[in-house]
C-alpha atoms as a PDB file:
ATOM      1  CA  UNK A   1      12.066   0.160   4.784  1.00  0.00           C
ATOM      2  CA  UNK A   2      12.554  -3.340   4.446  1.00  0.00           C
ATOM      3  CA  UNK A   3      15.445  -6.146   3.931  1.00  0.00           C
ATOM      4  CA  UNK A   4      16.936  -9.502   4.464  1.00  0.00           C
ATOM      5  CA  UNK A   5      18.872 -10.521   6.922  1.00  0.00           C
ATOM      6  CA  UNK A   6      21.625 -11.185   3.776  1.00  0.00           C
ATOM      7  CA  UNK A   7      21.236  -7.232   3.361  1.00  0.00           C
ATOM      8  CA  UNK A   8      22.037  -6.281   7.108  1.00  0.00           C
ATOM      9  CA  UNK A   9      25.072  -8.896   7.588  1.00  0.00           C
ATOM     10  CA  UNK A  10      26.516  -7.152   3.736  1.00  0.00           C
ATOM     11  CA  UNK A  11      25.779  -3.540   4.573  1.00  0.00           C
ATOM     12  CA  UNK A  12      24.925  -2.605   8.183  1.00  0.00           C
ATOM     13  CA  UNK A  13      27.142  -0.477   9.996  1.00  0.00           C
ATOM     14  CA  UNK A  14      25.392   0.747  12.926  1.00  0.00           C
ATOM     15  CA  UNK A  15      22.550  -1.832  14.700  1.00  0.00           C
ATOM     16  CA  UNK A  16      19.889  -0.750  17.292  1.00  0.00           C
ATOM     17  CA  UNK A  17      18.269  -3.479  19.455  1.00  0.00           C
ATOM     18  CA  UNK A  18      14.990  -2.141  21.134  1.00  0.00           C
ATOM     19  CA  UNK A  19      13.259  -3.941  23.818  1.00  0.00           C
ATOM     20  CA  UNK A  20      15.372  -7.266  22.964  1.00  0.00           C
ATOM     21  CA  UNK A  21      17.717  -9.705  24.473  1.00  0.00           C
ATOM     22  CA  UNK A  22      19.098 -11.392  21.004  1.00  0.00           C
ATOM     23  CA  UNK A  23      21.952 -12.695  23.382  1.00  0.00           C
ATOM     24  CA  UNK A  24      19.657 -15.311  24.849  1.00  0.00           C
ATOM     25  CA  UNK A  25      16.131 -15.530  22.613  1.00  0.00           C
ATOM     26  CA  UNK A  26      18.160 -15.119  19.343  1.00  0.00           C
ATOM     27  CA  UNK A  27      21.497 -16.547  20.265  1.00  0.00           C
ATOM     28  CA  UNK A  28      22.600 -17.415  16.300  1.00  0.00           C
ATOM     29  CA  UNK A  29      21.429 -13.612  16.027  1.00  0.00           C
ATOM     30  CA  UNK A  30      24.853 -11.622  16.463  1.00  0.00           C
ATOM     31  CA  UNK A  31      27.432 -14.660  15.238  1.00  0.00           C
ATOM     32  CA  UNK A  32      25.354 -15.088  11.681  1.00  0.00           C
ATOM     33  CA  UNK A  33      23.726 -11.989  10.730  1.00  0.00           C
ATOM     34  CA  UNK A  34      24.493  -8.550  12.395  1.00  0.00           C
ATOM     35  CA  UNK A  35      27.634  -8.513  14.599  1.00  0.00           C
ATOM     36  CA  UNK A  36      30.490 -10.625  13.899  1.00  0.00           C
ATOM     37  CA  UNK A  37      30.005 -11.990  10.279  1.00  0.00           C
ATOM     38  CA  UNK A  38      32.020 -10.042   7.765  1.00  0.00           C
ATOM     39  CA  UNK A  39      30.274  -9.048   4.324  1.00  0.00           C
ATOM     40  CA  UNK A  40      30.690  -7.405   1.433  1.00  0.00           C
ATOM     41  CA  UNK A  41      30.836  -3.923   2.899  1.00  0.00           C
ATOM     42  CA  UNK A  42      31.740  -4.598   6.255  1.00  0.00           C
ATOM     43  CA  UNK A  43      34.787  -6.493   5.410  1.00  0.00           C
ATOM     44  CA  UNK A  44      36.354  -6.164   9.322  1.00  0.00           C
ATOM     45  CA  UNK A  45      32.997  -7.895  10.762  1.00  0.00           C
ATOM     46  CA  UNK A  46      32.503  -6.428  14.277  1.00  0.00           C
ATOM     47  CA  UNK A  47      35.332  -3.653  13.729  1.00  0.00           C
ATOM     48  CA  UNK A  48      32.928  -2.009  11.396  1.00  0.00           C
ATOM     49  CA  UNK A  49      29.938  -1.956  13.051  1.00  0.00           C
ATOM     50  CA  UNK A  50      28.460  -0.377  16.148  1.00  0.00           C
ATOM     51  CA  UNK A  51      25.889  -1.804  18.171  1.00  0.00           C
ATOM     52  CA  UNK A  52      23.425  -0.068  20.843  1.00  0.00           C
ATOM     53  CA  UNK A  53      21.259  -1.379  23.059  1.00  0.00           C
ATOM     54  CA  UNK A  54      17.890   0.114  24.284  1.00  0.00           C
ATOM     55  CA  UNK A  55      15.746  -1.837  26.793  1.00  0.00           C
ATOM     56  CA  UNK A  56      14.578  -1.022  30.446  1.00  0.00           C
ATOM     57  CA  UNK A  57      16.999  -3.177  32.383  1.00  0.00           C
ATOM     58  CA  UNK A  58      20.627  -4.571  31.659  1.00  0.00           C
ATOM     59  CA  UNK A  59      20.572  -7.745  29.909  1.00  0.00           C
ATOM     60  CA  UNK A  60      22.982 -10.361  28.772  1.00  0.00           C
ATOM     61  CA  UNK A  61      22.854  -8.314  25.514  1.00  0.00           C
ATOM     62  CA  UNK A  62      24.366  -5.257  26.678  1.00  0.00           C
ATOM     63  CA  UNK A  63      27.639  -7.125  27.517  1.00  0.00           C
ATOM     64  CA  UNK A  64      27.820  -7.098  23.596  1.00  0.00           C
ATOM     65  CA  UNK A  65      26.561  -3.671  23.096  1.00  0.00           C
ATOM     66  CA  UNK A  66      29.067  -0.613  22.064  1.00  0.00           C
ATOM     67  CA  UNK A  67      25.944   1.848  23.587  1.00  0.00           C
ATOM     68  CA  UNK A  68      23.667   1.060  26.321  1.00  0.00           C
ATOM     69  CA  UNK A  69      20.728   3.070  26.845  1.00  0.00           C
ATOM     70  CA  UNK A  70      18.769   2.434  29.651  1.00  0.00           C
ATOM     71  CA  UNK A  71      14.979   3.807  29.242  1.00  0.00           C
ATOM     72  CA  UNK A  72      12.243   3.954  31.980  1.00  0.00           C
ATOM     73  CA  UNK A  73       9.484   1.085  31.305  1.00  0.00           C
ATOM     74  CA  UNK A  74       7.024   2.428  29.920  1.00  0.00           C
ATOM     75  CA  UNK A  75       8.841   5.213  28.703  1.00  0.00           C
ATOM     76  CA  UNK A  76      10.083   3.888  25.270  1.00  0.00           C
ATOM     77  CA  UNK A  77       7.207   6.220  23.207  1.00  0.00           C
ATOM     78  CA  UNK A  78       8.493   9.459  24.649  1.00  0.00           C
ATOM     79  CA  UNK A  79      11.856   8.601  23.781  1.00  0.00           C
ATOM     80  CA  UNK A  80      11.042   7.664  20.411  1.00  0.00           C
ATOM     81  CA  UNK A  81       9.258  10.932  20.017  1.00  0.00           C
ATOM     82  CA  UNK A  82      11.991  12.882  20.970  1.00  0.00           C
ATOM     83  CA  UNK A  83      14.531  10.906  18.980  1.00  0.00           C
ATOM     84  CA  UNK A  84      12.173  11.760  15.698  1.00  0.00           C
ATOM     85  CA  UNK A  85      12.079  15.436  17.147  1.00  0.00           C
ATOM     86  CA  UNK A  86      15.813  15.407  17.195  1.00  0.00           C
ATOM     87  CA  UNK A  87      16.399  14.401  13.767  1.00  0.00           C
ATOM     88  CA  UNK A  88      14.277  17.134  12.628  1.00  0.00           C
ATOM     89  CA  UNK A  89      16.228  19.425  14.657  1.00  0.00           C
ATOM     90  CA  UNK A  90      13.358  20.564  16.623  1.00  0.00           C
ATOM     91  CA  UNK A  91      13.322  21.712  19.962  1.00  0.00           C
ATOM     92  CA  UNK A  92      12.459  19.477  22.763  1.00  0.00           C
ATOM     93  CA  UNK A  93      11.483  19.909  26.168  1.00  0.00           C
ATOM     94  CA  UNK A  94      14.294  18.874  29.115  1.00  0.00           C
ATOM     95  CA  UNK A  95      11.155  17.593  31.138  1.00  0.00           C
ATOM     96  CA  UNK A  96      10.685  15.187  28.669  1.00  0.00           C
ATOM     97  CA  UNK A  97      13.647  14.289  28.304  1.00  0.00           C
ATOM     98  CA  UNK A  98      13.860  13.654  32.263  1.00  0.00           C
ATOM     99  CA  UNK A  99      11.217  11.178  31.654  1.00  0.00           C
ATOM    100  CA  UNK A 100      12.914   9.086  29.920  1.00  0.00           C
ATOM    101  CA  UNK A 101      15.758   8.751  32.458  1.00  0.00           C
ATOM    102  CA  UNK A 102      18.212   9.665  30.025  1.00  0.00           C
ATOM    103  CA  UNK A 103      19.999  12.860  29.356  1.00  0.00           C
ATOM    104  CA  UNK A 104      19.511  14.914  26.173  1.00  0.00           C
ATOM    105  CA  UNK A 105      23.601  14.879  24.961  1.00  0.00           C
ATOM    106  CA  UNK A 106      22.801  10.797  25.069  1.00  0.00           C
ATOM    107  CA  UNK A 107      19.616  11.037  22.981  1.00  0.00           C
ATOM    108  CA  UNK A 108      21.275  13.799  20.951  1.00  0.00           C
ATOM    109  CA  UNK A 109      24.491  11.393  20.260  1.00  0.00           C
ATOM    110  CA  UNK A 110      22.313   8.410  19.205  1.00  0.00           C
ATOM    111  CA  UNK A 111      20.651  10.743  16.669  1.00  0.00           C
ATOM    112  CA  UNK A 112      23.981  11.787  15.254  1.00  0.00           C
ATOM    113  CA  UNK A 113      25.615   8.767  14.776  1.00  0.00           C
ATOM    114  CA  UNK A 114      21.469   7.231  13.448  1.00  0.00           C
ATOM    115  CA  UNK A 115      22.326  10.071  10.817  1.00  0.00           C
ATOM    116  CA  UNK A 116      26.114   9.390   9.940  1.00  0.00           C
ATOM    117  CA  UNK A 117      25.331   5.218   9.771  1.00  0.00           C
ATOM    118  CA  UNK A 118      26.207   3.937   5.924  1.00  0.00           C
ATOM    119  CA  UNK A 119      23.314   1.571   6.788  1.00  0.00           C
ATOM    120  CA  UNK A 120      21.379   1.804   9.877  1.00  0.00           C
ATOM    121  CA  UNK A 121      18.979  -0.916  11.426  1.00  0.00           C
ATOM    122  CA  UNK A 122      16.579  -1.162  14.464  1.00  0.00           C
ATOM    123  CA  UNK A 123      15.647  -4.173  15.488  1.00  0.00           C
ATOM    124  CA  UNK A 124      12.644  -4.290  17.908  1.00  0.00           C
ATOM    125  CA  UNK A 125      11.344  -6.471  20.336  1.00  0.00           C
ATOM    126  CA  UNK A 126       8.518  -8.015  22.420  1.00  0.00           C
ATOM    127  CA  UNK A 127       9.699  -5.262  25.507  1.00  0.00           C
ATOM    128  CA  UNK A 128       8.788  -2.353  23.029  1.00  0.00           C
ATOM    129  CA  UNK A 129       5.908  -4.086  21.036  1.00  0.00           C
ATOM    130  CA  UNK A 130       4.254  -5.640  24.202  1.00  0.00           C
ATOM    131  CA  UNK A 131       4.658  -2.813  26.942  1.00  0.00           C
ATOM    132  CA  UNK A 132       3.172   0.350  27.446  1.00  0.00           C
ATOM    133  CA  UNK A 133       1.852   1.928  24.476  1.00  0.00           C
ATOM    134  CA  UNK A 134       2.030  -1.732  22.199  1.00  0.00           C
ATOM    135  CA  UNK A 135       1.482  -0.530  18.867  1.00  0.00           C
ATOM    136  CA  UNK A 136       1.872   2.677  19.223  1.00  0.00           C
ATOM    137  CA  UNK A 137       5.183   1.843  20.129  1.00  0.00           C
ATOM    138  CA  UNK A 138       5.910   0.092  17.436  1.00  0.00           C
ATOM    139  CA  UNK A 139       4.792   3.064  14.757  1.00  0.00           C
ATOM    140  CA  UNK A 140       6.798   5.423  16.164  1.00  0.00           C
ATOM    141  CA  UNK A 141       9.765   3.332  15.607  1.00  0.00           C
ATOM    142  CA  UNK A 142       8.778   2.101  12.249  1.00  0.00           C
ATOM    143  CA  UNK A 143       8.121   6.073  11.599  1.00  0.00           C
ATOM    144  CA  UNK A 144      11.762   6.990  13.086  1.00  0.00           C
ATOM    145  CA  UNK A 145      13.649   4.853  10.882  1.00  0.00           C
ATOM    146  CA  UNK A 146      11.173   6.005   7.569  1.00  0.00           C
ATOM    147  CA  UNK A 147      12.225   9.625   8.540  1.00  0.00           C
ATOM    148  CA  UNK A 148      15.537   8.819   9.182  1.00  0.00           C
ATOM    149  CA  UNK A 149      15.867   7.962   5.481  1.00  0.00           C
ATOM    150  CA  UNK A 150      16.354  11.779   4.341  1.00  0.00           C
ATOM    151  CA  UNK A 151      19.806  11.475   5.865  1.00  0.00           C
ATOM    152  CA  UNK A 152      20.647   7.794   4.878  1.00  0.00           C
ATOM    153  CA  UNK A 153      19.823   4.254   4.521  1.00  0.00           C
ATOM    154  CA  UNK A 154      17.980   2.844   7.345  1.00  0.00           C
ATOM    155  CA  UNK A 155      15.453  -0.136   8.114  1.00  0.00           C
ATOM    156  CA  UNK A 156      13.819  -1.535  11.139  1.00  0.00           C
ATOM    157  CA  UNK A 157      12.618  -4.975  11.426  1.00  0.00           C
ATOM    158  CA  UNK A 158      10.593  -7.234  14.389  1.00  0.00           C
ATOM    159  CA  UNK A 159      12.429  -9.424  16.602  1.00  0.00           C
ATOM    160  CA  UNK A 160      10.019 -12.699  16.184  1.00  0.00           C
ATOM    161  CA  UNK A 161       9.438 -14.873  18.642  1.00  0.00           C
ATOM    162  CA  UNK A 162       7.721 -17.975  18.304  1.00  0.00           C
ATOM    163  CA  UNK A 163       7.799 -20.387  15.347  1.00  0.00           C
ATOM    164  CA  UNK A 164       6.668 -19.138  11.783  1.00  0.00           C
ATOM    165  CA  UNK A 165       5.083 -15.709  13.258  1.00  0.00           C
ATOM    166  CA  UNK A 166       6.197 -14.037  10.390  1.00  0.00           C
ATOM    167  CA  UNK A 167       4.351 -16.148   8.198  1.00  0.00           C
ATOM    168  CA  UNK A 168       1.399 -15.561   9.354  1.00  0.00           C
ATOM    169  CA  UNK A 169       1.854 -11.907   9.181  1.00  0.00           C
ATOM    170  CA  UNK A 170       2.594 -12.524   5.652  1.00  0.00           C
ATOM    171  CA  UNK A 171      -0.453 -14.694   4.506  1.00  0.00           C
ATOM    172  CA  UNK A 172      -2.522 -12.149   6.213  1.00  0.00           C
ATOM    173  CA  UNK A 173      -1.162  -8.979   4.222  1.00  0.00           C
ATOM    174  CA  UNK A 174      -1.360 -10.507   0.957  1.00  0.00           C
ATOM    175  CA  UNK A 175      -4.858 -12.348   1.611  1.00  0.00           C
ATOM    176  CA  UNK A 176      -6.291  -8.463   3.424  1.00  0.00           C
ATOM    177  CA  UNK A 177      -3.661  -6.237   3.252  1.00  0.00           C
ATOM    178  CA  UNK A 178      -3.418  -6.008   6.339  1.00  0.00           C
ATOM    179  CA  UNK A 179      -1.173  -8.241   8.729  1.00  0.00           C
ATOM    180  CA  UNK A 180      -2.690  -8.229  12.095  1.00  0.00           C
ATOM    181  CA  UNK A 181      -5.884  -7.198  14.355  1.00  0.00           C
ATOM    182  CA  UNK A 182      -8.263  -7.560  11.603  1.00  0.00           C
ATOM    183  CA  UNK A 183     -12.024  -7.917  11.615  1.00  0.00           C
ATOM    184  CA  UNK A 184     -13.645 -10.281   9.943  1.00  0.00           C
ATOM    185  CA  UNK A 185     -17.459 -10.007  11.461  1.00  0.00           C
ATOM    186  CA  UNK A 186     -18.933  -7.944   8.352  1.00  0.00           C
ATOM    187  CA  UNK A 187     -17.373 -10.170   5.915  1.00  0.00           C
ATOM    188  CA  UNK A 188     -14.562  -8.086   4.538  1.00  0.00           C
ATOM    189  CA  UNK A 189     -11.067  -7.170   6.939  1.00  0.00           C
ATOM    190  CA  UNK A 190     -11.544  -4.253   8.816  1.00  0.00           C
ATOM    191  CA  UNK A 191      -7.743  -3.271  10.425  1.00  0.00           C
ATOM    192  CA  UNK A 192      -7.665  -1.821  13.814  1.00  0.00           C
ATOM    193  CA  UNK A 193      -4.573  -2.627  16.438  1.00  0.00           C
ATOM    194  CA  UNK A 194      -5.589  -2.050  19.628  1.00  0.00           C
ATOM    195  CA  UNK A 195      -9.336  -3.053  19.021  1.00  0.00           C
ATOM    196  CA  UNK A 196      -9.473  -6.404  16.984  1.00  0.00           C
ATOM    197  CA  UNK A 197      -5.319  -7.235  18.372  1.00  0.00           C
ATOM    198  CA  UNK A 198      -6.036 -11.107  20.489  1.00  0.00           C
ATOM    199  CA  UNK A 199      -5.053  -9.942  23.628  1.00  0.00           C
ATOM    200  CA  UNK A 200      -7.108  -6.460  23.813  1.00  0.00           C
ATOM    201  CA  UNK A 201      -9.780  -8.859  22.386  1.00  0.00           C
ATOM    202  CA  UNK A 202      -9.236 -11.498  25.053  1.00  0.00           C
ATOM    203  CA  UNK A 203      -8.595  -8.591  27.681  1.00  0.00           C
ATOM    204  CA  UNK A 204     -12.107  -7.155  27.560  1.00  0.00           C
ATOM    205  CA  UNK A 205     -13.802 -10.058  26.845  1.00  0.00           C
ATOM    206  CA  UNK A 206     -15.298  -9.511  23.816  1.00  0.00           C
ATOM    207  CA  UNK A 207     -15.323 -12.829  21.960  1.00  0.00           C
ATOM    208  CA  UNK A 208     -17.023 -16.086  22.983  1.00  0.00           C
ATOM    209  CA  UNK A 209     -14.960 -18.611  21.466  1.00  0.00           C
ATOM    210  CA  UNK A 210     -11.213 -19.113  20.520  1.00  0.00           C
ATOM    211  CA  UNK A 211      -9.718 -21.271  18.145  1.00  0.00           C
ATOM    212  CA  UNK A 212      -5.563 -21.567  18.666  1.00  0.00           C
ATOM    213  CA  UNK A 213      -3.928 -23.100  15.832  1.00  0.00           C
ATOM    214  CA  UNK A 214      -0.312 -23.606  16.526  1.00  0.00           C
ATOM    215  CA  UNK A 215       0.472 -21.518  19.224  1.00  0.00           C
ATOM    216  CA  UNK A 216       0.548 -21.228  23.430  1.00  0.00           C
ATOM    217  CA  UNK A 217      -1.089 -17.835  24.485  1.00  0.00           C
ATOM    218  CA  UNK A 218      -2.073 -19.312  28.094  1.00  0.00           C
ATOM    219  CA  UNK A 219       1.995 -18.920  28.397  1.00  0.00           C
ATOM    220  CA  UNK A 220       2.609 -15.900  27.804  1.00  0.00           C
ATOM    221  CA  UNK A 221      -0.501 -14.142  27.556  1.00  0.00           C
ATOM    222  CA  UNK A 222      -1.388 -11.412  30.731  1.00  0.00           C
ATOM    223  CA  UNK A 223      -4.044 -13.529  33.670  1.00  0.00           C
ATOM    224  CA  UNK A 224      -7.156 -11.531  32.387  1.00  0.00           C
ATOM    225  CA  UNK A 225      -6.600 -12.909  28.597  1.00  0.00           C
ATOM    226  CA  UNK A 226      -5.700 -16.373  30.142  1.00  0.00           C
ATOM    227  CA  UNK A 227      -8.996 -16.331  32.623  1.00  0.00           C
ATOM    228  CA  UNK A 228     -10.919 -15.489  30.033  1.00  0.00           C
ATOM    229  CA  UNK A 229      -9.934 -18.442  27.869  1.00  0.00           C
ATOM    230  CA  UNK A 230     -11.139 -20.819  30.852  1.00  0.00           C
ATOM    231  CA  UNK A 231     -14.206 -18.998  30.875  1.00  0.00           C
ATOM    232  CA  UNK A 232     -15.052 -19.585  27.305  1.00  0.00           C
ATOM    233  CA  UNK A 233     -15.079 -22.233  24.597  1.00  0.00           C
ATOM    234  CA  UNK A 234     -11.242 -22.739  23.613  1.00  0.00           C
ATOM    235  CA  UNK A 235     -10.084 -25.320  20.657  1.00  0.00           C
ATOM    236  CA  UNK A 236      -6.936 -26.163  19.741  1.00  0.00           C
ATOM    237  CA  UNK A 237      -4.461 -27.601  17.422  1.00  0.00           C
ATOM    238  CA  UNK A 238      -0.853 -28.533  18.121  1.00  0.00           C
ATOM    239  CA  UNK A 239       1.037 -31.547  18.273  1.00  0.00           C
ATOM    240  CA  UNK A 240       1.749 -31.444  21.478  1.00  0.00           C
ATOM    241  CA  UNK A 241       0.028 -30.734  24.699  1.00  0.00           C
ATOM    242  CA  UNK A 242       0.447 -26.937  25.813  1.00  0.00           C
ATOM    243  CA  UNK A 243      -0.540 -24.752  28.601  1.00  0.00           C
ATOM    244  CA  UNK A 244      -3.255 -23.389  26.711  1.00  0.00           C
ATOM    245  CA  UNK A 245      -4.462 -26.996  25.728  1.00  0.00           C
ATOM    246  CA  UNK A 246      -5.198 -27.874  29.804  1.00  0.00           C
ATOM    247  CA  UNK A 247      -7.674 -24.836  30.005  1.00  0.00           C
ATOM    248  CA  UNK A 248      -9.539 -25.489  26.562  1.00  0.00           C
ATOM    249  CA  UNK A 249     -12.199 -27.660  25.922  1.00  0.00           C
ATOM    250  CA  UNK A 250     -10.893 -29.228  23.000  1.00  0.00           C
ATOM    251  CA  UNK A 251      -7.683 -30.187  21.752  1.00  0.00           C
ATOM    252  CA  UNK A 252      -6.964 -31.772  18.438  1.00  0.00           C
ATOM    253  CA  UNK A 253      -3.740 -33.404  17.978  1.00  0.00           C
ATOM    254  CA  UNK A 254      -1.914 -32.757  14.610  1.00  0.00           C
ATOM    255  CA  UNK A 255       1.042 -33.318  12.881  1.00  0.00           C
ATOM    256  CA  UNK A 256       4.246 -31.084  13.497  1.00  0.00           C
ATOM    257  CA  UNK A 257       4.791 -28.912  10.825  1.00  0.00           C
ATOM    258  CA  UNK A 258       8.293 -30.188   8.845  1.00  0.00           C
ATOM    259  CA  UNK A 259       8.847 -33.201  10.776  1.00  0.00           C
ATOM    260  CA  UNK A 260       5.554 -35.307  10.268  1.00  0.00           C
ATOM    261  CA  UNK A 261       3.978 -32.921   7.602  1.00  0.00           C
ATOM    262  CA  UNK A 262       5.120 -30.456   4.533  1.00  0.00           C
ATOM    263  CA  UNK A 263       4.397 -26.460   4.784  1.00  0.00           C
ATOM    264  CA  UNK A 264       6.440 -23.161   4.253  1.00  0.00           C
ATOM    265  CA  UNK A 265       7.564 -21.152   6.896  1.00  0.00           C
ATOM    266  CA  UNK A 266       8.786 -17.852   6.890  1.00  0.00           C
ATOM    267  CA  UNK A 267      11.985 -16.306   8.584  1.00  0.00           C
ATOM    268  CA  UNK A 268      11.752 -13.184   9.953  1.00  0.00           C
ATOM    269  CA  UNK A 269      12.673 -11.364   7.199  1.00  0.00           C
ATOM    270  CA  UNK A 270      10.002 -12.934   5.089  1.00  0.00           C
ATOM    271  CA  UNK A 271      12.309 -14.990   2.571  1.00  0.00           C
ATOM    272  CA  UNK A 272      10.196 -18.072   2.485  1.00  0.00           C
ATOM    273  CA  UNK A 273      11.886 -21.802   3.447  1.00  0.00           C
ATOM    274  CA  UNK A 274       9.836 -25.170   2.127  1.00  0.00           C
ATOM    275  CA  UNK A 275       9.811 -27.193   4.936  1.00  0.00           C
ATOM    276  CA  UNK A 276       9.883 -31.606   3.516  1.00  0.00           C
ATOM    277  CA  UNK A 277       8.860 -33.691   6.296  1.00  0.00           C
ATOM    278  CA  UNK A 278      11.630 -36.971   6.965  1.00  0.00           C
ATOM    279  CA  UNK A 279       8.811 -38.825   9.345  1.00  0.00           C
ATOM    280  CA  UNK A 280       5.409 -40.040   8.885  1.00  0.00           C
ATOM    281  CA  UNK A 281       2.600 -38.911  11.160  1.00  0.00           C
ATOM    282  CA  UNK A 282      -0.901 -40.825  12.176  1.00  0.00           C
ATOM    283  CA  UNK A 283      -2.488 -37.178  12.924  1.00  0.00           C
ATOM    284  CA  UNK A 284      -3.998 -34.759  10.484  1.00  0.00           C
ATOM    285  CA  UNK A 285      -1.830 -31.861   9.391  1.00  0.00           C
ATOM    286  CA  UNK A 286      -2.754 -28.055  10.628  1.00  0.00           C
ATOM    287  CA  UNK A 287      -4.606 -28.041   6.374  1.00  0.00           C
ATOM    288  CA  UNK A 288      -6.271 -30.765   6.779  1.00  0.00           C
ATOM    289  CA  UNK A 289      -8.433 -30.077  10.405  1.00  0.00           C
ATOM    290  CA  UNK A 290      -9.502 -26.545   9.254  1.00  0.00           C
ATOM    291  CA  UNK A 291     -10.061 -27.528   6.160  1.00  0.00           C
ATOM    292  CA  UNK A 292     -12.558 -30.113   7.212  1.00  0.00           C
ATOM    293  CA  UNK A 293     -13.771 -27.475   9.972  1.00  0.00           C
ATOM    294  CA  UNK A 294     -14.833 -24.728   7.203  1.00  0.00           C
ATOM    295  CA  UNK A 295     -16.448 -27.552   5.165  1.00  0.00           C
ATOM    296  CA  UNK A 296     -18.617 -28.370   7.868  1.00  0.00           C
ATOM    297  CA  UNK A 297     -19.374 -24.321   9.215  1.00  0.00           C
ATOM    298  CA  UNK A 298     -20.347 -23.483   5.312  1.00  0.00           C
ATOM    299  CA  UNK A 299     -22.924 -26.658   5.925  1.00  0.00           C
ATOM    300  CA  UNK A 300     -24.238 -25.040   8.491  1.00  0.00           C
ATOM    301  CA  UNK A 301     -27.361 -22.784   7.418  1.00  0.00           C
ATOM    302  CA  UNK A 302     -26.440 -19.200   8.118  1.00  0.00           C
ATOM    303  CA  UNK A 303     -27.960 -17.377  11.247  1.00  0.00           C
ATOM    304  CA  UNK A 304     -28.646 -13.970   9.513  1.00  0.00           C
ATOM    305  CA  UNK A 305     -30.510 -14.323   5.758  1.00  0.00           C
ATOM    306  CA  UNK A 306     -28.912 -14.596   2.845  1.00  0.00           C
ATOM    307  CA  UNK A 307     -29.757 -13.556  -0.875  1.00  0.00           C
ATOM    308  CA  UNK A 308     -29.627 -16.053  -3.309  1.00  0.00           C
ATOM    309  CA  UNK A 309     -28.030 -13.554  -5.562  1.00  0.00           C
ATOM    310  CA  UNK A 310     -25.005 -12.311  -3.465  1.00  0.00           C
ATOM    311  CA  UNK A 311     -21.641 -13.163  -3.352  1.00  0.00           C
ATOM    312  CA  UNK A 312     -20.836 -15.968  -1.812  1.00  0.00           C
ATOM    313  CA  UNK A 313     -17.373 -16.016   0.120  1.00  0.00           C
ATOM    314  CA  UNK A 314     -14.383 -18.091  -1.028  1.00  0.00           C
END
């Protein structure tokens, strides 16, 4: 179910957005990759394609949008569920569809054209992701467009936000095979969204420290996830001062990642770009501070007992 960005501006003909406002958080979105560039398939650009829009209010996004569908918050699972009952040509119920706040000859229309696309894609965002039902959310979509696939080609991909978050999705999957909300405590991943995910962590209150490496959660995390990282030992590394830096206890300076130091970063369909620094930097890179962190934890002598004999880990 998966493709580059190269694939979708050759071959799409139909585009869903999902809980997104490309318009203004992906502006370079539409113009380079999915409306308006003309490939190899779509040789008429935006003639060719059609484009709807799902999210919970009318954004700057829908002004570019063929469809718009306007959900209920909250409300995106039961319309996904209904959409995957659809293409199976099941029956569904008309309270259900109420729900949603959309009629069932709009749901049923989306299926049909989902079904007669050359080369569908559904793009999803934060407001799916991130809202009632989280990850959840996100399965049934990834599960629509799988089934869809018995009827023709069709993908669905994240909307990232911040900097590089694809890449770490990536180095986790190929280092545990899984990409997020993993477990580390027993000393092998243990996968479980919704239980080991930050901000359900951070939420309940379960851990008693926090390291942030490159990131801002105390902007854009919910209060009880942000209170709790005043309440307990935060560190972090950026090169810049953040919100979340004010409410930690420590915060280690570092170089920016492909201005003052080298690294990889991935784009959100996971093609990889080498990043070659032009500037110099007095501050350790990102590799360098947790590097020198895990050399001085595995100094440490361990709190449980150990066997000489077992495996150490790498």
């Amino acid at each position: 179910m998966s493709c580059t960005l190269g694939e979708v501006k050759n071959r799409a003909d139909f585009i869903i957005y999902w809980g997104g406002n490309p318009a203004e958080c992906h502006p370079r979105h539409f113009t380079r990759y999915t409306l308006t560039p003309k490939g190899k398939f779509i040789p008429r650009g935006r003639k060719d394609r059609t484009m709807v829009l799902v999210d919970i209010r009318e954004t700057m996004s829908a002004k570019a949008a063929d469809i718009f569908l306007q959900v209920r918050p909250g409300k995106d699972f039961e319309m996904l569920s209904i959409l995957r009952a659809l293409v199976k040509g099941q029956r569904v119920s008309p309270e259900g569809v109420a729900e949603t706040g959309l009629k069932l000859e709009q749901l049923q229309d989306l299926v049909n054209r989902m079904k007669a696309a050359k080369f569908g894609v559904l793009f999803f965002g934060m407001g799916l992701s991130m809202t009632r039902g989280k990850h959840m959310n996100s399965a049934a979509a990834l599960t629509l467009a799988a089934e869809l696939n018995a009827f023709t080609k069709f993908v669905a991909m994240p909307m990232r936000g911040h900097g590089n978050v694809t890449g770490a999705d990536v180095i986790m999957r190929y280092t545990t095979s899984f990409p997020f909300g993993i477990h580390m405590g027993r000393g092998y991943p243990r996968f479980n969204p919704g239980e080991y995910s930050t901000i359900d962590l951070l939420v309940r209150g379960d851990n008693d420290a926090t390291l942030v490496l490159g990131a801002d959660p105390g902007a854009t995390m919910p209060k009880p996830a942000i209170e709790h990282l005043k309440r307990t030992p935060t560190i972090v590394l950026d090169p810049k001062v953040t919100h979340t830096s004010r409410l930690s206890r420590v915060h280690i300076t570092t170089a920016a990642t492909g201005i003052t130091a080298p690294g990889t970063v991935y784009r959100m369909d996971e093609i990889p770009l080498p990043l070659s620094p032009p500037l110099k930097s007095p501050y350790p890179t990102d590799e360098e501070v947790m590097r020198r962190i895990r050399e001085a934890v595995q100094r440490k002598e361990p709190w449980y007992p150990v066997k000489s004999d077992a495996p150490q880990m790498v």
